[in-house]
Protein backbone atom coordinates (compact mmCIF):
# COMPACT_ATOMS: atom_id res chain seq x y z
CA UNK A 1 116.60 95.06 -159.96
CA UNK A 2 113.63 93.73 -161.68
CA UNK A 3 115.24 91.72 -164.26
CA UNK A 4 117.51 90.51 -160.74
CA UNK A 5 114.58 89.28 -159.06
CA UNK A 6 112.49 87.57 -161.84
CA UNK A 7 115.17 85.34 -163.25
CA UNK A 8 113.83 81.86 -163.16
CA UNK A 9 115.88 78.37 -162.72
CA UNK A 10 115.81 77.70 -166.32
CA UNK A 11 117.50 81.31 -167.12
CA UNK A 12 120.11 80.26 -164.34
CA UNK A 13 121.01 76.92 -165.90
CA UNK A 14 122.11 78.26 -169.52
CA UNK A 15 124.04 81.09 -167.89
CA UNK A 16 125.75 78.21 -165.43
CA UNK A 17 126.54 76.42 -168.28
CA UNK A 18 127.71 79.12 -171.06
CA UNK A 19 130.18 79.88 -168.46
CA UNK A 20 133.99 78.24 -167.97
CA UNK A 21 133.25 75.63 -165.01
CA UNK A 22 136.12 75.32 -162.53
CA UNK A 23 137.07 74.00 -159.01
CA UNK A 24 138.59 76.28 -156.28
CA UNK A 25 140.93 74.33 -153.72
CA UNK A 26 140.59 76.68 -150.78
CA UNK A 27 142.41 76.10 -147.20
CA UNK A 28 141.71 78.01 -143.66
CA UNK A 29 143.37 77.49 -140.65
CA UNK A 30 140.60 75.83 -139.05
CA UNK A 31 137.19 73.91 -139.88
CA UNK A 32 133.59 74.72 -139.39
CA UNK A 33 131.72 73.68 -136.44
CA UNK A 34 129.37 71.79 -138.39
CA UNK A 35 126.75 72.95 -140.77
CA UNK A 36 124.30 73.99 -138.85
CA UNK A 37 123.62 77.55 -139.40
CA UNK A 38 121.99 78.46 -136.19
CA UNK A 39 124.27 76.89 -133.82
CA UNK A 40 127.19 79.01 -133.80
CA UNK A 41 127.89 82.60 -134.17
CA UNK A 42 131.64 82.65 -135.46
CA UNK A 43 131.44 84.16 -138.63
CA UNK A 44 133.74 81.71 -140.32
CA UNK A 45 131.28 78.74 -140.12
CA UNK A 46 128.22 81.18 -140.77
CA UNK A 47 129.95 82.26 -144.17
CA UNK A 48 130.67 78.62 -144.95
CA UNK A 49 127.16 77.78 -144.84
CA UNK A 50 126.21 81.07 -146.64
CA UNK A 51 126.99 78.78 -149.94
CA UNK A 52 124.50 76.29 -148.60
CA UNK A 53 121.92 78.46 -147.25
CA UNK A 54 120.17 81.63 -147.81
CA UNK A 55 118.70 84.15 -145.75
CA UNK A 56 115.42 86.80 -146.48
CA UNK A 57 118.23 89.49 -147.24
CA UNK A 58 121.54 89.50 -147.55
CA UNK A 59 124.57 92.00 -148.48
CA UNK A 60 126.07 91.99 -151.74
CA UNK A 61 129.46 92.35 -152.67
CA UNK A 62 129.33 96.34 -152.04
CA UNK A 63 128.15 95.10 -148.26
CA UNK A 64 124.28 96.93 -149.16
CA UNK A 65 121.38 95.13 -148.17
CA UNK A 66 119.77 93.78 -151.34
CA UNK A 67 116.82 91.10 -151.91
CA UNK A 68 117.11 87.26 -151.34
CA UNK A 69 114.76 84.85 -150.34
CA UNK A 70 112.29 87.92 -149.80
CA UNK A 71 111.46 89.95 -152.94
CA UNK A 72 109.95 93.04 -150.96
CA UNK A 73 109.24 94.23 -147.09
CA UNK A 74 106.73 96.71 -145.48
CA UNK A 75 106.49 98.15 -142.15
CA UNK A 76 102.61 97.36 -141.48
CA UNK A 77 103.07 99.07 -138.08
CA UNK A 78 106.24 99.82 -135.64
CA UNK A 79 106.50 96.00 -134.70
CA UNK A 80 105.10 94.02 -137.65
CA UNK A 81 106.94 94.05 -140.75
CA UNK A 82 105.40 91.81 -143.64
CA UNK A 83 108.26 90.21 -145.75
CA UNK A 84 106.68 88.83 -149.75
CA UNK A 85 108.97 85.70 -150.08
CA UNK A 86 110.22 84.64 -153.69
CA UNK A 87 108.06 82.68 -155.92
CA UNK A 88 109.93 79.31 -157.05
CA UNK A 89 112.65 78.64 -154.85
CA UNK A 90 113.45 74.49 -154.22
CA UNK A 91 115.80 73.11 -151.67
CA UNK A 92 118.93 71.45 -153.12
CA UNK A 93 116.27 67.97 -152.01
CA UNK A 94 113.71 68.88 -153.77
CA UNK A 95 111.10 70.83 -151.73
CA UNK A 96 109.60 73.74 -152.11
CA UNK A 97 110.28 76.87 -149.92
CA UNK A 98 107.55 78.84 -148.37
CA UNK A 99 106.13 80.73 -145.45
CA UNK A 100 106.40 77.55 -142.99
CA UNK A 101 109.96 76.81 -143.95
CA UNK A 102 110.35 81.32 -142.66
CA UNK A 103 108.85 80.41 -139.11
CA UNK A 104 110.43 77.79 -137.81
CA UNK A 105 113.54 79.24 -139.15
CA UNK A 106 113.59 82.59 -137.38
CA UNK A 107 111.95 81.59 -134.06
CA UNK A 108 114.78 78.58 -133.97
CA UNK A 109 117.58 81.06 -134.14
CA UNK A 110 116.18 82.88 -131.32
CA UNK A 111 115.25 79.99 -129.32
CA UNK A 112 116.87 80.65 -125.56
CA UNK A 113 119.51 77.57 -126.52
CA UNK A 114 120.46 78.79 -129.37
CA UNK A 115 124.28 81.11 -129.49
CA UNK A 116 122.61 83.07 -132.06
CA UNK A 117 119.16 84.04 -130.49
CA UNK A 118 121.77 87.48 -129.79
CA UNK A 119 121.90 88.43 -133.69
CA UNK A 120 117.79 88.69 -134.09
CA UNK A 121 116.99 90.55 -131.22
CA UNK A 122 113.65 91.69 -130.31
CA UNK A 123 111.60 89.04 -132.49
CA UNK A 124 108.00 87.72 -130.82
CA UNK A 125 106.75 86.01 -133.32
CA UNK A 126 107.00 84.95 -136.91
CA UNK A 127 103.01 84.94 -138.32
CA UNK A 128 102.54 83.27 -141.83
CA UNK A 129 99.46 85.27 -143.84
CA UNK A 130 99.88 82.87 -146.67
CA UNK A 131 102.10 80.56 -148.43
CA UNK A 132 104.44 83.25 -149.47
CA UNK A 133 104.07 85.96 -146.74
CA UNK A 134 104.96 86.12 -143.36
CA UNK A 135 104.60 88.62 -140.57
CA UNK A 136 107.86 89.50 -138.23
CA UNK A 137 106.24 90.41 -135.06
CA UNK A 138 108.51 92.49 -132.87
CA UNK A 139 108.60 93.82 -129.18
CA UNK A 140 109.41 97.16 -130.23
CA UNK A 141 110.86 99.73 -133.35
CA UNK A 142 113.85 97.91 -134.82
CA UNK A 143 115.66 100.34 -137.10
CA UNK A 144 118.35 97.27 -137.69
CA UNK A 145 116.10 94.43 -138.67
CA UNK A 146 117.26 94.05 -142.21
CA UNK A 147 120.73 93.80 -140.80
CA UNK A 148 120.05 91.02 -138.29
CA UNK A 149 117.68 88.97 -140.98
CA UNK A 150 120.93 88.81 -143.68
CA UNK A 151 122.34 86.65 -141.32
CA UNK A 152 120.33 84.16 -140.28
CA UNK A 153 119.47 81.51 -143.41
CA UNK A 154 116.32 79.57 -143.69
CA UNK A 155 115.93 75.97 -143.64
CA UNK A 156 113.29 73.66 -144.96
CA UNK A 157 110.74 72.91 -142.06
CA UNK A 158 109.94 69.19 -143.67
CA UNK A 159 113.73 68.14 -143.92
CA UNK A 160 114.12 69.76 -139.89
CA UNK A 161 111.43 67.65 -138.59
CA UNK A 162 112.06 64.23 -140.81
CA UNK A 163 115.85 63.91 -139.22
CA UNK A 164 114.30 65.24 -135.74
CA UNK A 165 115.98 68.93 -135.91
CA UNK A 166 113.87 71.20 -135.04
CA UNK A 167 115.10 71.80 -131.69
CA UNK A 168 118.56 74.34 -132.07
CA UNK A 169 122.20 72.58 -130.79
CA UNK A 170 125.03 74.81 -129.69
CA UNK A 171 127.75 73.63 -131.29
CA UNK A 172 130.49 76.05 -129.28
CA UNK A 173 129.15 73.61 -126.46
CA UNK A 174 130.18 70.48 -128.69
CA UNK A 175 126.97 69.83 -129.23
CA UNK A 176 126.40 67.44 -132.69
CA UNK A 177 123.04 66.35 -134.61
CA UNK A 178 121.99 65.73 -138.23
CA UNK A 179 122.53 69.23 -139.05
CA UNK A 180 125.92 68.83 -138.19
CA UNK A 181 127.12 67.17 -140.93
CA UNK A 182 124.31 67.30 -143.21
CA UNK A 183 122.62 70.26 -145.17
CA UNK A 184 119.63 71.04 -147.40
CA UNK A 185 119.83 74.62 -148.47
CA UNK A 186 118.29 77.20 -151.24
CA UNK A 187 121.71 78.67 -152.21
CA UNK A 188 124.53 78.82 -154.80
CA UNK A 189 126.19 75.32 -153.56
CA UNK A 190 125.22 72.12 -152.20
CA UNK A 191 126.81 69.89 -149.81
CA UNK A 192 128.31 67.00 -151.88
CA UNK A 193 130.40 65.72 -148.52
CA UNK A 194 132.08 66.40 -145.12
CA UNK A 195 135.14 65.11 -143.85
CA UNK A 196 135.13 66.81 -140.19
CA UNK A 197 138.85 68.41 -139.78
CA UNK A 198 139.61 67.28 -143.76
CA UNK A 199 137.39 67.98 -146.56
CA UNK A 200 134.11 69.51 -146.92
CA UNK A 201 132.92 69.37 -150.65
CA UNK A 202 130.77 71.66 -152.22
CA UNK A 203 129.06 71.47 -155.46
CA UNK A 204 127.06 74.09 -157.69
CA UNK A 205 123.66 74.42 -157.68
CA UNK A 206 122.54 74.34 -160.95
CA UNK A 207 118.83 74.46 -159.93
CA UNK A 208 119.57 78.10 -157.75
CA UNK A 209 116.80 80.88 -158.18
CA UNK A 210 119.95 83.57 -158.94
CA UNK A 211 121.84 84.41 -161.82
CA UNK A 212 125.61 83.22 -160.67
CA UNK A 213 128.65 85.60 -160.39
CA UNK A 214 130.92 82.56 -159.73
CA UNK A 215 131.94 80.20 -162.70
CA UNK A 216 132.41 77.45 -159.82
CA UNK A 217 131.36 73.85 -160.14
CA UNK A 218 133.38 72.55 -156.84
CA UNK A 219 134.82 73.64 -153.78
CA UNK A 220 137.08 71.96 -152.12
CA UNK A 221 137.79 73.34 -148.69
CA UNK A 222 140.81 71.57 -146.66
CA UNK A 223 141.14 73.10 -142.84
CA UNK A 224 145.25 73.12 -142.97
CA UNK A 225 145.69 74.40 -139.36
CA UNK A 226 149.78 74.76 -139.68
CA UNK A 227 150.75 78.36 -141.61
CA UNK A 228 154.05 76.92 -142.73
CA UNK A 229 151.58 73.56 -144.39
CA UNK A 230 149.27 75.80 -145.82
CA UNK A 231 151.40 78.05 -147.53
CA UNK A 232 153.54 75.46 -148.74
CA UNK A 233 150.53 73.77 -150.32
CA UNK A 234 149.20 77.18 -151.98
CA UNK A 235 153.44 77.51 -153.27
CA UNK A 236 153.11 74.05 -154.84
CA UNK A 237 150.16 74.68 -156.78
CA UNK A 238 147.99 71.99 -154.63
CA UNK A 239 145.67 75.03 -153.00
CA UNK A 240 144.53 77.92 -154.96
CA UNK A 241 143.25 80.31 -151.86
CA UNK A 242 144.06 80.08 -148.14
CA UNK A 243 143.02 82.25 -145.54
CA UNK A 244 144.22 83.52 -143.61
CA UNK A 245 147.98 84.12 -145.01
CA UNK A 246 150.38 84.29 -142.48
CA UNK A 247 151.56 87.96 -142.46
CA UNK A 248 155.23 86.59 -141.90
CA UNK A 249 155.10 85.04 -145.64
CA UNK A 250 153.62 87.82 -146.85
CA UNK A 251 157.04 88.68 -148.69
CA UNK A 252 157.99 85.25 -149.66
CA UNK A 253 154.13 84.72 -151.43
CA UNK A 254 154.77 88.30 -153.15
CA UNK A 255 157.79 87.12 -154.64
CA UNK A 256 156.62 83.22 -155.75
CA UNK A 257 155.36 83.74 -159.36
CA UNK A 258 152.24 82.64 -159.95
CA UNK A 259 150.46 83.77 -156.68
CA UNK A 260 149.41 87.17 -154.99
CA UNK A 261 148.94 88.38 -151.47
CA UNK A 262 144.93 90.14 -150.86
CA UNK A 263 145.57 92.35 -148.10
CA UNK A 264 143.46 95.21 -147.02
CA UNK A 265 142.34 97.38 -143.39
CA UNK A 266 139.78 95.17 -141.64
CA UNK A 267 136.60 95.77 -139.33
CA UNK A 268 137.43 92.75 -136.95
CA UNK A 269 138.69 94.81 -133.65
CA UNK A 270 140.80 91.99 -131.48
CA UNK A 271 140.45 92.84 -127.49
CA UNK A 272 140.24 91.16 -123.96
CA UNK A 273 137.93 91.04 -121.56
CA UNK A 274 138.41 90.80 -118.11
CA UNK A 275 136.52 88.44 -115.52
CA UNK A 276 134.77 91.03 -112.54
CA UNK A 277 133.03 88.54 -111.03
CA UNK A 278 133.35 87.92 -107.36
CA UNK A 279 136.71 85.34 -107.64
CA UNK A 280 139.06 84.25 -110.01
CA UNK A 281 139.05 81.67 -112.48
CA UNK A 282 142.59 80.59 -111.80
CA UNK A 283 143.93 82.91 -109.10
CA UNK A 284 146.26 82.78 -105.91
CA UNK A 285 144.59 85.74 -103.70
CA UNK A 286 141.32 86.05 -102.29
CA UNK A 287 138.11 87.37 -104.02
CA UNK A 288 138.81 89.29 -107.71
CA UNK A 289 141.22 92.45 -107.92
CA UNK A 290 140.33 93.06 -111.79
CA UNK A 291 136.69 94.11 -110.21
CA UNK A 292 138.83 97.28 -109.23
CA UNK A 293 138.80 99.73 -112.30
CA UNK A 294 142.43 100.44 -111.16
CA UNK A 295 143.22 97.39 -111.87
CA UNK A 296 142.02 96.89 -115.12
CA UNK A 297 143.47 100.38 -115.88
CA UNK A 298 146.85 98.38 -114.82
CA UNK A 299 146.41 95.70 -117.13
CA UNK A 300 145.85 98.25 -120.14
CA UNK A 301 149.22 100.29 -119.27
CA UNK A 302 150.90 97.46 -119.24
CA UNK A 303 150.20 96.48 -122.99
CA UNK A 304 152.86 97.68 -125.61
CA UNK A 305 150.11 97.24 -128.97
CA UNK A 306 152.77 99.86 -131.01
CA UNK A 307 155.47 97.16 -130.70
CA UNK A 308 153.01 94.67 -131.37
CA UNK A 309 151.90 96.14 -134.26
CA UNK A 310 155.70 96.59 -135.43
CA UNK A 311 157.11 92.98 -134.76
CA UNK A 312 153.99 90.38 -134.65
CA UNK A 313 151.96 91.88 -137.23
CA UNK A 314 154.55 93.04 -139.23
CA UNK A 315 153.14 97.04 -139.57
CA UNK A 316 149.74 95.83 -140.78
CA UNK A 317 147.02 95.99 -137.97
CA UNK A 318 145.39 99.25 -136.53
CA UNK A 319 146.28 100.26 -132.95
CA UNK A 320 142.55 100.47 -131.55
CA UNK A 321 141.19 102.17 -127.94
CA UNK A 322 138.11 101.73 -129.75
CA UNK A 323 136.24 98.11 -129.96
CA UNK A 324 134.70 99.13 -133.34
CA UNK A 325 136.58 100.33 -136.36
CA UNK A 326 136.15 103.62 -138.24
CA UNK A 327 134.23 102.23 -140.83
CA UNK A 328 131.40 100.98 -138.61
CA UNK A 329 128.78 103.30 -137.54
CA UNK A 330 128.60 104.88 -133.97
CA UNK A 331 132.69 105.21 -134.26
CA UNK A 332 134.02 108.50 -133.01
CA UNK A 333 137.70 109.79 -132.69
CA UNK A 334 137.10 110.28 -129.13
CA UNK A 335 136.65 106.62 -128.51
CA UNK A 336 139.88 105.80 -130.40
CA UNK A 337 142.06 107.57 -127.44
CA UNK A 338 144.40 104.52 -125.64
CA UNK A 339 145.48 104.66 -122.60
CA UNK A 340 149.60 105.33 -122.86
CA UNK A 341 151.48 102.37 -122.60
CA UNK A 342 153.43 102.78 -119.04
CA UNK A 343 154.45 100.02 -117.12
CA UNK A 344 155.44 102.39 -114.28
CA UNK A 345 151.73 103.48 -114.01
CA UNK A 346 150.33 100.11 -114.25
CA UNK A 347 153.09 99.08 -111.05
CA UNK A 348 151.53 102.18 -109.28
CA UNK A 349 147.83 101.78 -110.04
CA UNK A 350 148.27 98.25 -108.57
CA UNK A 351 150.09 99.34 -105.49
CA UNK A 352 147.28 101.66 -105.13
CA UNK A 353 144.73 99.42 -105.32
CA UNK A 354 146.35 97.58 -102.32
CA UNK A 355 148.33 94.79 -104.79
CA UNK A 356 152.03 96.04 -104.66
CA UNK A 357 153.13 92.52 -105.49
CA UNK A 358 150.88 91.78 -108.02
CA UNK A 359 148.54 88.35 -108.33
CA UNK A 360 147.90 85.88 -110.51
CA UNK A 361 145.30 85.30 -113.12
CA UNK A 362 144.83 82.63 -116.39
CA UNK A 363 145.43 84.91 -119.86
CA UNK A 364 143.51 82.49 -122.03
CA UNK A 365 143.92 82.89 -126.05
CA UNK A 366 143.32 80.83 -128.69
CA UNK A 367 145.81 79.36 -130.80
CA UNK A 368 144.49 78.97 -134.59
CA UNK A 369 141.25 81.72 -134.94
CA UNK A 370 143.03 85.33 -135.22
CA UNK A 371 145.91 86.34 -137.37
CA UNK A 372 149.27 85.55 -134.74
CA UNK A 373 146.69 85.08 -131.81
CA UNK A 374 148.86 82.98 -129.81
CA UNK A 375 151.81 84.97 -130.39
CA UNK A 376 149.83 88.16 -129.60
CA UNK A 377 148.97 86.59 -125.99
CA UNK A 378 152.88 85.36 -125.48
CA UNK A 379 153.76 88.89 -125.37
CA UNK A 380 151.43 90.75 -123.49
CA UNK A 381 151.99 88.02 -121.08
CA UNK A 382 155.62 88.91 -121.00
CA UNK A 383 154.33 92.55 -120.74
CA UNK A 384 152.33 92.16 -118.00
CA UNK A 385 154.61 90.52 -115.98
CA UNK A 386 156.74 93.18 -116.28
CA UNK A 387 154.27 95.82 -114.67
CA UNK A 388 153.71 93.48 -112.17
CA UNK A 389 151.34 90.64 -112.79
CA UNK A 390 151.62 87.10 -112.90
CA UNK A 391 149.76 85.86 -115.99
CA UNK A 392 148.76 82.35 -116.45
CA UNK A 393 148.82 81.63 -120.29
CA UNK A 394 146.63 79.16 -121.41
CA UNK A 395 146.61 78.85 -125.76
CA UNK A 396 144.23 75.86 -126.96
CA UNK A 397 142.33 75.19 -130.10
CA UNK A 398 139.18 78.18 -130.86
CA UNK A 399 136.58 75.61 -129.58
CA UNK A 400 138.57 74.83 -126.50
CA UNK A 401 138.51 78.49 -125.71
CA UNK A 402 135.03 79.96 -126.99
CA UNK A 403 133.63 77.34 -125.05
CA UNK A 404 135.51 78.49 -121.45
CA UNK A 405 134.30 82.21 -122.34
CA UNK A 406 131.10 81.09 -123.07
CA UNK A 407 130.96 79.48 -119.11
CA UNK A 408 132.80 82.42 -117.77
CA UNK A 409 135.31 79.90 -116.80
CA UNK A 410 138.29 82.67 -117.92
CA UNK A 411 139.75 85.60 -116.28
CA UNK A 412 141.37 87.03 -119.23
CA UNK A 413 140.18 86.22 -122.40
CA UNK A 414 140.93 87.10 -126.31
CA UNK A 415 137.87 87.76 -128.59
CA UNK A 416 137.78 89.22 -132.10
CA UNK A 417 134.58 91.28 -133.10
CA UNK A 418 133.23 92.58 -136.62
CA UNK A 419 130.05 93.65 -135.74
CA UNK A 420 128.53 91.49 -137.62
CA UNK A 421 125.61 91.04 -139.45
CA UNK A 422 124.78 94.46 -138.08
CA UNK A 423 127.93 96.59 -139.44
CA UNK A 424 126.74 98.71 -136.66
CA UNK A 425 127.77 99.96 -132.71
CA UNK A 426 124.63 98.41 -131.50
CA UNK A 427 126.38 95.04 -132.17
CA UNK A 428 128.76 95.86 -129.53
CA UNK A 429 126.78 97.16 -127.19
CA UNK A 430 123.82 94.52 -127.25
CA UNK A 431 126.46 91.60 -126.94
CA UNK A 432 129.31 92.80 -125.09
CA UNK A 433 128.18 95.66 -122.85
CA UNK A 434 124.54 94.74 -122.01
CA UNK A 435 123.92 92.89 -118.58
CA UNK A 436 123.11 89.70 -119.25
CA UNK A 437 119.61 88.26 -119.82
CA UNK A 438 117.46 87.07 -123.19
CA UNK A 439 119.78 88.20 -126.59
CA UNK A 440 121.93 90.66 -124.23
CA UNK A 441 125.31 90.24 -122.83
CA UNK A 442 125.68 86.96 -124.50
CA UNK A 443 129.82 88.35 -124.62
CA UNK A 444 129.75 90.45 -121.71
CA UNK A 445 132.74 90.02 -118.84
CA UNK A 446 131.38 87.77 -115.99
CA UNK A 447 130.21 90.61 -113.47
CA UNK A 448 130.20 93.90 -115.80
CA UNK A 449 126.85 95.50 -115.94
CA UNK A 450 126.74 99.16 -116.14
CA UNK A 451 122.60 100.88 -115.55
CA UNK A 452 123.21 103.93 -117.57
CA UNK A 453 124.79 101.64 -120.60
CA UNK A 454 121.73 99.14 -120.33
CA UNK A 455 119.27 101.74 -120.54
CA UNK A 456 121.03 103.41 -123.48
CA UNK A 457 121.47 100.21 -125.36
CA UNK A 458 117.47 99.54 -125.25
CA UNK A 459 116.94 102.87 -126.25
CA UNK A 460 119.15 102.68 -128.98
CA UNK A 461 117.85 98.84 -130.16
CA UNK A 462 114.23 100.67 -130.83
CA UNK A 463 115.04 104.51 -131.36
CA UNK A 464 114.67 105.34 -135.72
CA UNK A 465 115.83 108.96 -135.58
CA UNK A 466 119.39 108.32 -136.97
CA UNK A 467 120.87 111.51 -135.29
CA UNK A 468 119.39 110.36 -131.71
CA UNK A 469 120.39 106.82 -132.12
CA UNK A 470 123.81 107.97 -133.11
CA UNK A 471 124.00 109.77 -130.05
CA UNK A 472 123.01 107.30 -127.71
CA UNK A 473 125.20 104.93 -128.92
CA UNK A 474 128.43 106.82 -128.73
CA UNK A 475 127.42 108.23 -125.47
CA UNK A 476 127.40 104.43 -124.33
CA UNK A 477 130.27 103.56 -125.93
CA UNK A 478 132.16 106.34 -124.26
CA UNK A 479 130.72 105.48 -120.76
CA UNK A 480 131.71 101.39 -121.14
CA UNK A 481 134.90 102.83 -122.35
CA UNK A 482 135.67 104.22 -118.90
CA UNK A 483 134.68 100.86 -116.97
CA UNK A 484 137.48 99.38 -118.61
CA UNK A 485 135.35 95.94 -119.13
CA UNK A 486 137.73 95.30 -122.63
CA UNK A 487 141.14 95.97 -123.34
CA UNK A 488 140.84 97.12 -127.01
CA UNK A 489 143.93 96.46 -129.02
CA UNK A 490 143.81 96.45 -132.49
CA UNK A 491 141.76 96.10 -135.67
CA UNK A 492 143.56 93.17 -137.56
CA UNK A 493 144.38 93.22 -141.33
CA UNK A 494 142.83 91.39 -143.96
CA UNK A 495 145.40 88.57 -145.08
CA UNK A 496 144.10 85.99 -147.81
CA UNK A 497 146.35 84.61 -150.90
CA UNK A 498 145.89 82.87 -153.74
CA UNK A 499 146.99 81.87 -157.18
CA UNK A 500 147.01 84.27 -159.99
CA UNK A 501 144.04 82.29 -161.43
CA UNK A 502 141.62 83.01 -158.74
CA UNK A 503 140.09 86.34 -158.86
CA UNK A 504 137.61 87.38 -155.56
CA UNK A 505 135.84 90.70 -153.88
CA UNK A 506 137.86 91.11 -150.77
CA UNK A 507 135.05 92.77 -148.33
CA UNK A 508 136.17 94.72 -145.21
CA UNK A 509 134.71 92.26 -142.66
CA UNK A 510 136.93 89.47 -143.79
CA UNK A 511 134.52 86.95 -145.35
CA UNK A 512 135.03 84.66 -147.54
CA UNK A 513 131.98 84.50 -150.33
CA UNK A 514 132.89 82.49 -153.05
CA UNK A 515 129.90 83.23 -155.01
CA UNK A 516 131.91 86.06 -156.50
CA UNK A 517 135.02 84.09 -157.32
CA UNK A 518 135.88 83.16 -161.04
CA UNK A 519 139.08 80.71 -162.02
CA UNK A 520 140.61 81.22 -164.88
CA UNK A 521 142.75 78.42 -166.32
């Protein structure tokens, strides 16, 4: 670790350039929002400008917290941690990095604008004791801090305030500024240029503080958003990794030589939530039937995920009644248990709860952010409508649809989850089971709050005894369970491909970090 932490940019440079120097031609089904890495929280975009920017800590390719732009941290007391910050470090402009650039950095992701104010919860105040120390002043215990710090990255507070960027955009809200399309990081690459929905151009940093794992000098990243164009232009040699790979091609890539299919079990769980507010979105009787848990116990009978699992995703995703996987802590078998699928049931539970003939309701999905989203959402709407409702299915592009669920302007609504940065329960519970208010409930269903759940969840945010916290968190888990405010339905596969020349760490959350990749000629 020591010899990790006191390489120096001149040690980095001969390693850089001992080493075979390649591009990588990589395609995803979609583009970034923008480059701004606290203005969105889809993980895609935050990885993307992982390459640009850095954070304090950050998880390395065995997903344990290791050092980054902090060498060392100490718990002074409960709610001040002091974080030693690396000696050295420049911006890809020029600048130095230091204690100021911390502040500004943390308190802007947790500004009340910002989407991601939810993945740093709990932070007061950022104190700086000197040009390479800072204080992280918190409201109370927080036994996941390291977690929440690896992903938010730190920008340089001269470069914010000369293009007027200090104050945080939303970009899941459309909203553009100079961060946008601009960047000035500490990391592995450095923005070269950005074609918004056609090229974004990376280039290595040969001036970066770390000793590089990649043998990169370019990436060229081309958002192809049709799976038949994208896989075409990997088969022709014009693309040497795209993600996702479309699960139907998975047997045509296997047999093309040259390239190779990188499939593994995922952590992303894909469920819906379900509007309780007092109306619907897009309904045709009065008030809002899905507040009845009957109801919503309807909807989830009338959900077929094994043939889902056997025709759409081709055998490869994990039938869920859980909204975390196995692999994340706080999982139990208990919360795994689905409701049977029984379209009988559901046509009873609705008569019961005074709907015999069923109502209508908008089934919003996107079309080009989860692996066979839209095709997904085409049959449970067909399987809904056979237990009695009347979906209303509305498929648009991911930033058409994250921004109606982040109005509450859907009824029922597709959203993927990894608990991420936080590999942890909590990160379900904080953002998608809380009431709403500050960094809580920034997922939850219009009109779901549940007292015993909140009080659990801010227990469990500040309790350090692992066995309690464990406890508490399952026990809310189990409890939201029953309220039916998600339809869990399964945890998606990993799906990338590439060319035989590309070799890369395929993690279980499903990011892409090309710091590890090496292209052989």
């Amino acid at each position: 670790m020591l010899r990790h932490l006191m390489m120096t940019a001149t040690a980095v440079t001969l390693v850089a350039a001992g080493a075979s120097a390649e591009t990588l031609r990589y395609a995803t089904a979609r583009d970034v929002y923008g480059l701004d890495p606290h203005a969105s929280t889809d993980s895609f975009t935050n990885i993307f400008t992982h390459h640009i920017y850095e954070p304090l800590v950050r998880y390395d390719a065995d997903m344990k917290i290791e050092p980054a732009l902090a060498t060392g941290w100490e718990v002074i007391e409960p709610t001040r941690v002091r974080f030693k910050l690396r000696e050295g470090v420049t911006y890809q402009g020029g600048q130095s990095f230091g204690a100021d650039d911390v502040q500004v950095s943390l308190m802007r992701a947790v500004d009340p604008k910002s989407p991601l104010r939810g993945n740093l919860p709990g932070l007061k105040a950022v104190e700086i004791v000197d040009d390479l120390t800072v204080d992280v002043i918190l409201e109370g215990p927080t036994p996941l801090l390291n977690n929440y710090l690896s992903n938010i990255f730190i920008m340089d507070k001269g470069w914010l305030e000369e293009h007027n960027s200090v104050p945080v955009i939303d970009a899941s809200q459309g909203e553009e500024g100079y961060t946008t399309n601009n960047a000035n990081g500490t990391g592995p690459f450095a923005l070269e240029s950005r074609r918004p929905d056609a090229l974004n151009v990376l280039v290595v940093n040969e001036g970066w503080w770390d000793t590089p794992q990649h043998n990169l000098t370019r990436i060229e990243h081309s958002p192809i958003g049709s799976d038949a164009t994208r896989v075409a232009a990997l088969l022709s040699g014009e693309i040497d990794l795209i993600e996702p790979a479309p699960l139907q091609d998975a047997n045509r890539i296997e047999a093309t030589e040259g390239v190779k299919m990188l499939q593994n079990p995922g952590l992303r769980s894909i469920m819906m939530g379900i509007n309780m507010g007092d109306s619907l979105i897009d309904g045709n009787v009065e008030g809002n039937p899905l507040k009845d848990v009957k109801v919503r116990q309807a909807l989830y009978h009338s959900i077929n995920m094994d043939l889902i699992r056997d025709r759409i995703m081709r055998g490869k995703s994990r039938v869920t009644g859980s909204l975390i996987a196995p692999a994340v802590k706080g999982y139990s078998d208990a919360m795994d248990a689905r409701l049977a699928y029984d379209p009988e049931k559901a046509k009873a539970l609705l008569a019961e709860a005074g709907y015999p003939e069923g109502f209508a309701f908008n089934l919003n999905c996107p079309n080009d952010r989860y692996v066979n989203d839209e095709a997904i959402c085409q049959a449970m709407a067909a399987m809904m409508a056979q237990a009695g409702f009347e979906p209303r299915l509305v498929t648009e592009p991911r930033q058409m649809h994250f921004q109606k669920v982040d109005n509450r302007q859907v009824d029922v609504f597709m959203l993927g989850w990894a608990t991420l940065p936080m590999l942890d329960g909590f990160s379900v519970l904080s953002a998608m089971l809380a009431s709403p208010g500050g960094e809580y409930g920034t997922f939850t269903p219009a009109g779901y709050s549940n007292a015993k759940v909140d009080a659990l969840t801010h227990a469990v945010a500040v309790e350090v005894d692992e066995a309690k916290r464990l406890e508490m968190m399952q026990e809310a888990l189990m409890l939201a369970k029953a309220d039916v405010p998600w339809l869990p339905l399964h945890q998606q596969p990993l799906s990338w491909a590439a060319r035989d020349t590309v070799e890369i760490p395929q993690a279980a959350d499903d990011l892409v970090r090309l710091w590890y990749a090496n292209v052989t000629k």
